[in-house]
N, C-alpha and C. Protein backbone atom coordinates (compact mmCIF):
# COMPACT_ATOMS: atom_id res chain seq x y z
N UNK A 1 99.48 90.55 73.02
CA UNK A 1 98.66 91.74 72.95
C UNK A 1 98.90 92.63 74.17
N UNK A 2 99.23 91.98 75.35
CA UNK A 2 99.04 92.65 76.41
C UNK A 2 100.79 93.26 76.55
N UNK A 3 101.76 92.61 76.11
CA UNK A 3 103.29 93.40 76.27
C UNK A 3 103.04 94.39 74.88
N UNK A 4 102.43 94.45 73.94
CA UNK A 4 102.24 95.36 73.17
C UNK A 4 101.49 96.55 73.54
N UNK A 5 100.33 96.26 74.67
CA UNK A 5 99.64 97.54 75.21
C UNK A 5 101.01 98.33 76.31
N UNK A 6 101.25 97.26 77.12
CA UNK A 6 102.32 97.77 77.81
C UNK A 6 103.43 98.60 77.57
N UNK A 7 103.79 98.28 76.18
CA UNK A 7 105.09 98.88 75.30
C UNK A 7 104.64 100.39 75.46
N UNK A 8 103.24 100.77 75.13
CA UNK A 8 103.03 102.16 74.74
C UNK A 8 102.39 101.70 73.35
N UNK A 9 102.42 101.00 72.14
CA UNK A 9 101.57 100.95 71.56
C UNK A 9 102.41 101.95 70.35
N UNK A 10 103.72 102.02 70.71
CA UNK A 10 104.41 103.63 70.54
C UNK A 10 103.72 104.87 71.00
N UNK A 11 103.21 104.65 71.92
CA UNK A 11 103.10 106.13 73.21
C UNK A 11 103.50 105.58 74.44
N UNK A 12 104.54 105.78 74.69
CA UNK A 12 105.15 105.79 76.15
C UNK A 12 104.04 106.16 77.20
N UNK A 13 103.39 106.90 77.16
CA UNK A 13 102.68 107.49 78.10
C UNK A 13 100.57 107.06 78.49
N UNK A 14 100.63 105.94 77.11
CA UNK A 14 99.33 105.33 77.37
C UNK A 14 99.03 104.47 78.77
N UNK A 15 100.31 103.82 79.05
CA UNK A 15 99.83 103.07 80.26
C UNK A 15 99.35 103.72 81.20
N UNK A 16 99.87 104.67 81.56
CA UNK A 16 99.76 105.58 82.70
C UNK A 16 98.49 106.51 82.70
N UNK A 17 98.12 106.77 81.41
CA UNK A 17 97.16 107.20 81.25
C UNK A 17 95.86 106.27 81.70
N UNK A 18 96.01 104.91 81.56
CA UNK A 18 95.13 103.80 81.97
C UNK A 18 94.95 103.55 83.45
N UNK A 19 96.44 103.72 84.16
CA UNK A 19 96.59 103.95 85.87
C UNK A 19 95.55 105.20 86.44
N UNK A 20 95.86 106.23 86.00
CA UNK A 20 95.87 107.50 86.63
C UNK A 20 94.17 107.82 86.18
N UNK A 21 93.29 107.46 85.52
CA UNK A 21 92.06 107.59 84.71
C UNK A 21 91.00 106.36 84.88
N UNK A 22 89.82 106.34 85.05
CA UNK A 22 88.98 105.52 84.76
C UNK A 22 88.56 104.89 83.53
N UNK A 23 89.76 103.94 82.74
CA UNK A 23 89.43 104.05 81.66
C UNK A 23 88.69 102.41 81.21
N UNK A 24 87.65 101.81 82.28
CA UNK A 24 86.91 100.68 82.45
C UNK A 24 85.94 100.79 81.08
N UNK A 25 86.29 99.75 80.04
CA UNK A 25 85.23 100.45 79.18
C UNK A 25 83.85 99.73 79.50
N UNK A 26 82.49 100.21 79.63
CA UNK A 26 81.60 100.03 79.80
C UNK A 26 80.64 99.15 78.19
N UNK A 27 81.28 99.80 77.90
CA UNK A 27 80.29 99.39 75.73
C UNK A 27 81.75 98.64 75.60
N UNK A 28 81.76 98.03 74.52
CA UNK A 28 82.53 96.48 74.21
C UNK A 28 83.20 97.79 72.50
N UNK A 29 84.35 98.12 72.88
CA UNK A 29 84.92 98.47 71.77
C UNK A 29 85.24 97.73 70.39
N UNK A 30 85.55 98.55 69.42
CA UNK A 30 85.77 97.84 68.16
C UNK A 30 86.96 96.90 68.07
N UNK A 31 86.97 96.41 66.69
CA UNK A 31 87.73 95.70 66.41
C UNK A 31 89.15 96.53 66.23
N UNK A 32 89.12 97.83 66.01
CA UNK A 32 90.40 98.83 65.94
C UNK A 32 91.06 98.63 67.62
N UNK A 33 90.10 97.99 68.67
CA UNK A 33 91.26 98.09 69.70
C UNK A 33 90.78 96.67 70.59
N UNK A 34 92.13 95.64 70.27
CA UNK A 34 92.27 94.46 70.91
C UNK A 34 91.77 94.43 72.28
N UNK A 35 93.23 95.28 73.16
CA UNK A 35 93.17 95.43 74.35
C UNK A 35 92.01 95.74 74.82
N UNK A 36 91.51 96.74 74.55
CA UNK A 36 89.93 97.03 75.09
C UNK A 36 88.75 96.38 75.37
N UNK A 37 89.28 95.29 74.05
CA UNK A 37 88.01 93.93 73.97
C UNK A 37 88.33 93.04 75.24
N UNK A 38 90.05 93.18 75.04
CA UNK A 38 90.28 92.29 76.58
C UNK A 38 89.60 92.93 77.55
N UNK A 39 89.66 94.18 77.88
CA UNK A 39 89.51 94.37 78.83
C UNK A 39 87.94 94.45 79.49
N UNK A 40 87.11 94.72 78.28
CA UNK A 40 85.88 94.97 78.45
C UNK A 40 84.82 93.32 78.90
N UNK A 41 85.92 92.11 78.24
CA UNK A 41 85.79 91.00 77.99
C UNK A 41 85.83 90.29 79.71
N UNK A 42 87.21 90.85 80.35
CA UNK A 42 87.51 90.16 81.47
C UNK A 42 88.29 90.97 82.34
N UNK A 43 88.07 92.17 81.92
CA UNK A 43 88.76 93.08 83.19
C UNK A 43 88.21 93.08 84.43
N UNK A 44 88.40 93.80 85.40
CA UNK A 44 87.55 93.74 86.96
C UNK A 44 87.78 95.12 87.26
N UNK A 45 87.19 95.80 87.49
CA UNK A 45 87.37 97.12 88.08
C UNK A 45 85.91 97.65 89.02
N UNK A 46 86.59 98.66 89.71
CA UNK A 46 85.76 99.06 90.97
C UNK A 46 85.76 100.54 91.76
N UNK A 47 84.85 100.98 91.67
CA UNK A 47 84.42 102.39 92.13
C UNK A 47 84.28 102.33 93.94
N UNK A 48 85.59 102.77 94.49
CA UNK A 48 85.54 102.44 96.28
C UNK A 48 85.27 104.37 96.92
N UNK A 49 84.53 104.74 97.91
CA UNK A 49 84.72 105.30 98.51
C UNK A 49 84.93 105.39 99.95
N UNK A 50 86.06 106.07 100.46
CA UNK A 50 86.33 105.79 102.12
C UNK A 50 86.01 106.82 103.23
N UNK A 51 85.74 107.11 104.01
CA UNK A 51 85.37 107.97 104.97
C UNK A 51 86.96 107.73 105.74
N UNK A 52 87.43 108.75 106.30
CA UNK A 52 88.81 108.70 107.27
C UNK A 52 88.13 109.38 108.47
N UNK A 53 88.30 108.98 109.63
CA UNK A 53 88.36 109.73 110.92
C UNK A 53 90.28 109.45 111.58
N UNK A 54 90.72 111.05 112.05
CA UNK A 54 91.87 111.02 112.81
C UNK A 54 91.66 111.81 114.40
N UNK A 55 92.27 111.10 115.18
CA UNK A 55 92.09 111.77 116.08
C UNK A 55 93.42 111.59 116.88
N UNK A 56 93.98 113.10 117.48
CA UNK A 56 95.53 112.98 118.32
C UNK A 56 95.63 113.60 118.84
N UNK A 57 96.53 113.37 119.72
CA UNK A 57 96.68 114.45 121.59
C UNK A 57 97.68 114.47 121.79
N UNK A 58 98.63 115.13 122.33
CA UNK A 58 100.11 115.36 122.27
C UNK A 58 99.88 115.98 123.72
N UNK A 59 100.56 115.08 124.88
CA UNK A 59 101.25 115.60 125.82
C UNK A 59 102.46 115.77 126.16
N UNK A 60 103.19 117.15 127.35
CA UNK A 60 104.36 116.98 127.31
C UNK A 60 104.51 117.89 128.43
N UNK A 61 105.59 117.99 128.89
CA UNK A 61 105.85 119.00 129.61
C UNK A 61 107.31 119.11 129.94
N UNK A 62 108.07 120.28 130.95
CA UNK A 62 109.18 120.37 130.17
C UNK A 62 109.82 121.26 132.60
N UNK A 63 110.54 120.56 132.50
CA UNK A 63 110.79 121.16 134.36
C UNK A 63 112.67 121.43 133.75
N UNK A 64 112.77 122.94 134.51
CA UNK A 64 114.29 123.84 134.24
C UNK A 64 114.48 124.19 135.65
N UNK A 65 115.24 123.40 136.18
CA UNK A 65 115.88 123.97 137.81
C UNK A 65 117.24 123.96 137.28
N UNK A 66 118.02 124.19 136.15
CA UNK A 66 119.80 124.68 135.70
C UNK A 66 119.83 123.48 134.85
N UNK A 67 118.99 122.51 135.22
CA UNK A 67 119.21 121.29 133.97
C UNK A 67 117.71 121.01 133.89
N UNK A 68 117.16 120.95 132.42
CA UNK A 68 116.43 121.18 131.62
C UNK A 68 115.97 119.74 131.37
N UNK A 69 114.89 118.90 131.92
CA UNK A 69 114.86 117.74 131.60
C UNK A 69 113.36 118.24 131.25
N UNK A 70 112.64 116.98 130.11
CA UNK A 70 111.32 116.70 129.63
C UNK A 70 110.96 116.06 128.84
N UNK A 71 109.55 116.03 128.77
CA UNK A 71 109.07 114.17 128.22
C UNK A 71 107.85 115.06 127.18
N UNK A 72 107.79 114.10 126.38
CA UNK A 72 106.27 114.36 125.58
C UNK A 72 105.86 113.02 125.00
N UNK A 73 104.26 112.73 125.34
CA UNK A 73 103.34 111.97 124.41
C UNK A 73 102.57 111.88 123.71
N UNK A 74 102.68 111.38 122.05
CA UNK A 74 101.97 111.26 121.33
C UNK A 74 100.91 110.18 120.94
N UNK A 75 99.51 110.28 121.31
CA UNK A 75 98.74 109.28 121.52
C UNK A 75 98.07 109.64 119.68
N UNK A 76 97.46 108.52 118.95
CA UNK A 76 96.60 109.09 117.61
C UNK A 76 96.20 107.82 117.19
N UNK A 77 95.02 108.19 116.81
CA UNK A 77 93.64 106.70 116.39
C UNK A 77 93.50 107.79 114.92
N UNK A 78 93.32 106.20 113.69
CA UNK A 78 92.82 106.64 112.65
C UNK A 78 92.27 105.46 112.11
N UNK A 79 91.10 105.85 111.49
CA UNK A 79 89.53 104.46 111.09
C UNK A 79 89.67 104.74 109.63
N UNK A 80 89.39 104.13 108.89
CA UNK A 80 88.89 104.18 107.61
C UNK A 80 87.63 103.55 107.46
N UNK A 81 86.56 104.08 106.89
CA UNK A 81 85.62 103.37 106.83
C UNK A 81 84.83 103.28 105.23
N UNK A 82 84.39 101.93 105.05
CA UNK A 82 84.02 101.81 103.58
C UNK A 82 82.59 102.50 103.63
N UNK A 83 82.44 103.87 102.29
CA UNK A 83 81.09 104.19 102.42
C UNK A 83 80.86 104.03 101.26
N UNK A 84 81.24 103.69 100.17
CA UNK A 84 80.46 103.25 99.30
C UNK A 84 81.42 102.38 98.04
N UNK A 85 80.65 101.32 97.47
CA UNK A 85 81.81 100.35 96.61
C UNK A 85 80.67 99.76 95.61
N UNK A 86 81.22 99.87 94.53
CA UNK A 86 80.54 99.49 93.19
C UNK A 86 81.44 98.45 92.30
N UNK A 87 81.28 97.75 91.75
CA UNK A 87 82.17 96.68 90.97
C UNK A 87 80.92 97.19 89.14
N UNK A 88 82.23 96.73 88.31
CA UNK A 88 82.15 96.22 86.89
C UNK A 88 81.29 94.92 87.15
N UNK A 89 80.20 94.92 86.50
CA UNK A 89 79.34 93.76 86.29
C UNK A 89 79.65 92.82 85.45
N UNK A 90 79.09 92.03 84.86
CA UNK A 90 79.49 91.45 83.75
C UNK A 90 78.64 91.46 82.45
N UNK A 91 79.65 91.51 81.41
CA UNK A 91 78.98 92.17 79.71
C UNK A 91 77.32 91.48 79.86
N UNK A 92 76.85 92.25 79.46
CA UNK A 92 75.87 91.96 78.66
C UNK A 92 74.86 92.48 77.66
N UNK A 93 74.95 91.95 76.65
CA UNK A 93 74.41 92.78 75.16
C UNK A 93 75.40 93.92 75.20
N UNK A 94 76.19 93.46 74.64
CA UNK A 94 77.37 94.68 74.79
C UNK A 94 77.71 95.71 75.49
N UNK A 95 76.92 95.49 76.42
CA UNK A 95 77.50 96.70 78.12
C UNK A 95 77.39 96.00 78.94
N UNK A 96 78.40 96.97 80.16
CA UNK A 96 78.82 96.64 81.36
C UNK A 96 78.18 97.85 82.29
N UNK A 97 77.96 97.57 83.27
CA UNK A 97 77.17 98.76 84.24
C UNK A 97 78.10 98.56 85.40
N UNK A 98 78.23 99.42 86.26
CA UNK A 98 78.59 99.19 88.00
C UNK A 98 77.62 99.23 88.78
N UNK A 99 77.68 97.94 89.54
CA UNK A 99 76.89 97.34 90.31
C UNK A 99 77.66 97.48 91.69
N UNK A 100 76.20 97.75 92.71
CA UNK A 100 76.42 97.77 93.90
C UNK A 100 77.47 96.56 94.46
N UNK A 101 77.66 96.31 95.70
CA UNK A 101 78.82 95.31 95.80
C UNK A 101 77.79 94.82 96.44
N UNK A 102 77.11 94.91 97.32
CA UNK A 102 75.55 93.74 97.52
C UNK A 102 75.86 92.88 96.51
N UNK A 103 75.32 93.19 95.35
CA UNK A 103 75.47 92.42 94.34
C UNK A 103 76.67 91.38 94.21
N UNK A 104 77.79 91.53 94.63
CA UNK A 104 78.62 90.94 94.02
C UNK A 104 79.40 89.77 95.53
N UNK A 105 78.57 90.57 96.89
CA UNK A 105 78.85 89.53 97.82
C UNK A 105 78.07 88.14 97.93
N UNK A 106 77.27 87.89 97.45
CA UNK A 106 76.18 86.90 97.34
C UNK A 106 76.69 86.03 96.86
């Protein structure tokens, strides 16, 4: 089932559509689509958001008495920080919700 979703299904372009999209199903699809049941059944998926801080300083300087010598330094700090993360819960009565990750560190 799953090298048949992969194939395209004959659409070349479904997988990618599955990459590039949130396509976690939440309600437990029909019997018209296997994959979906898989996925709705035992997939894992997760809603992450990150905060970035960058910070950089560039020194340098540059001395010409007929020969031209000089130096420069590049110093730079960058954080990522987790601000918010939700996970796929697990089915029940035919839906799935996203749950805090509290939830899911316990």
């Amino acid at each position: 089932m799953a090298q048949k979703w992969l194939d395209g299904n004959g659409d070349g372009s479904a997988v990618f559509s599955y990459l590039l999209n949130n396509h976690a199903p939440t309600t437990r699809p029909g019997a018209g689509d296997p994959f979906g049941q898989l996925l709705f059944d035992r997939g894992r998926s997760s809603r992450t958001g990150y905060g970035a801080m960058a910070d950089a300083h560039e020194y340098g300087f540059e001395l010409n008495l007929g020969l031209s010598l000089g130096a420069s330094v590049e110093l730079s700090n960058k954080a990522q920080t987790l601000e918010s993360a939700r996970f796929l819960g697990a089915p029940r009565n035919g839906k799935r919700e996203y749950v805090p990750y509290s939830y899911c560190a316990r």
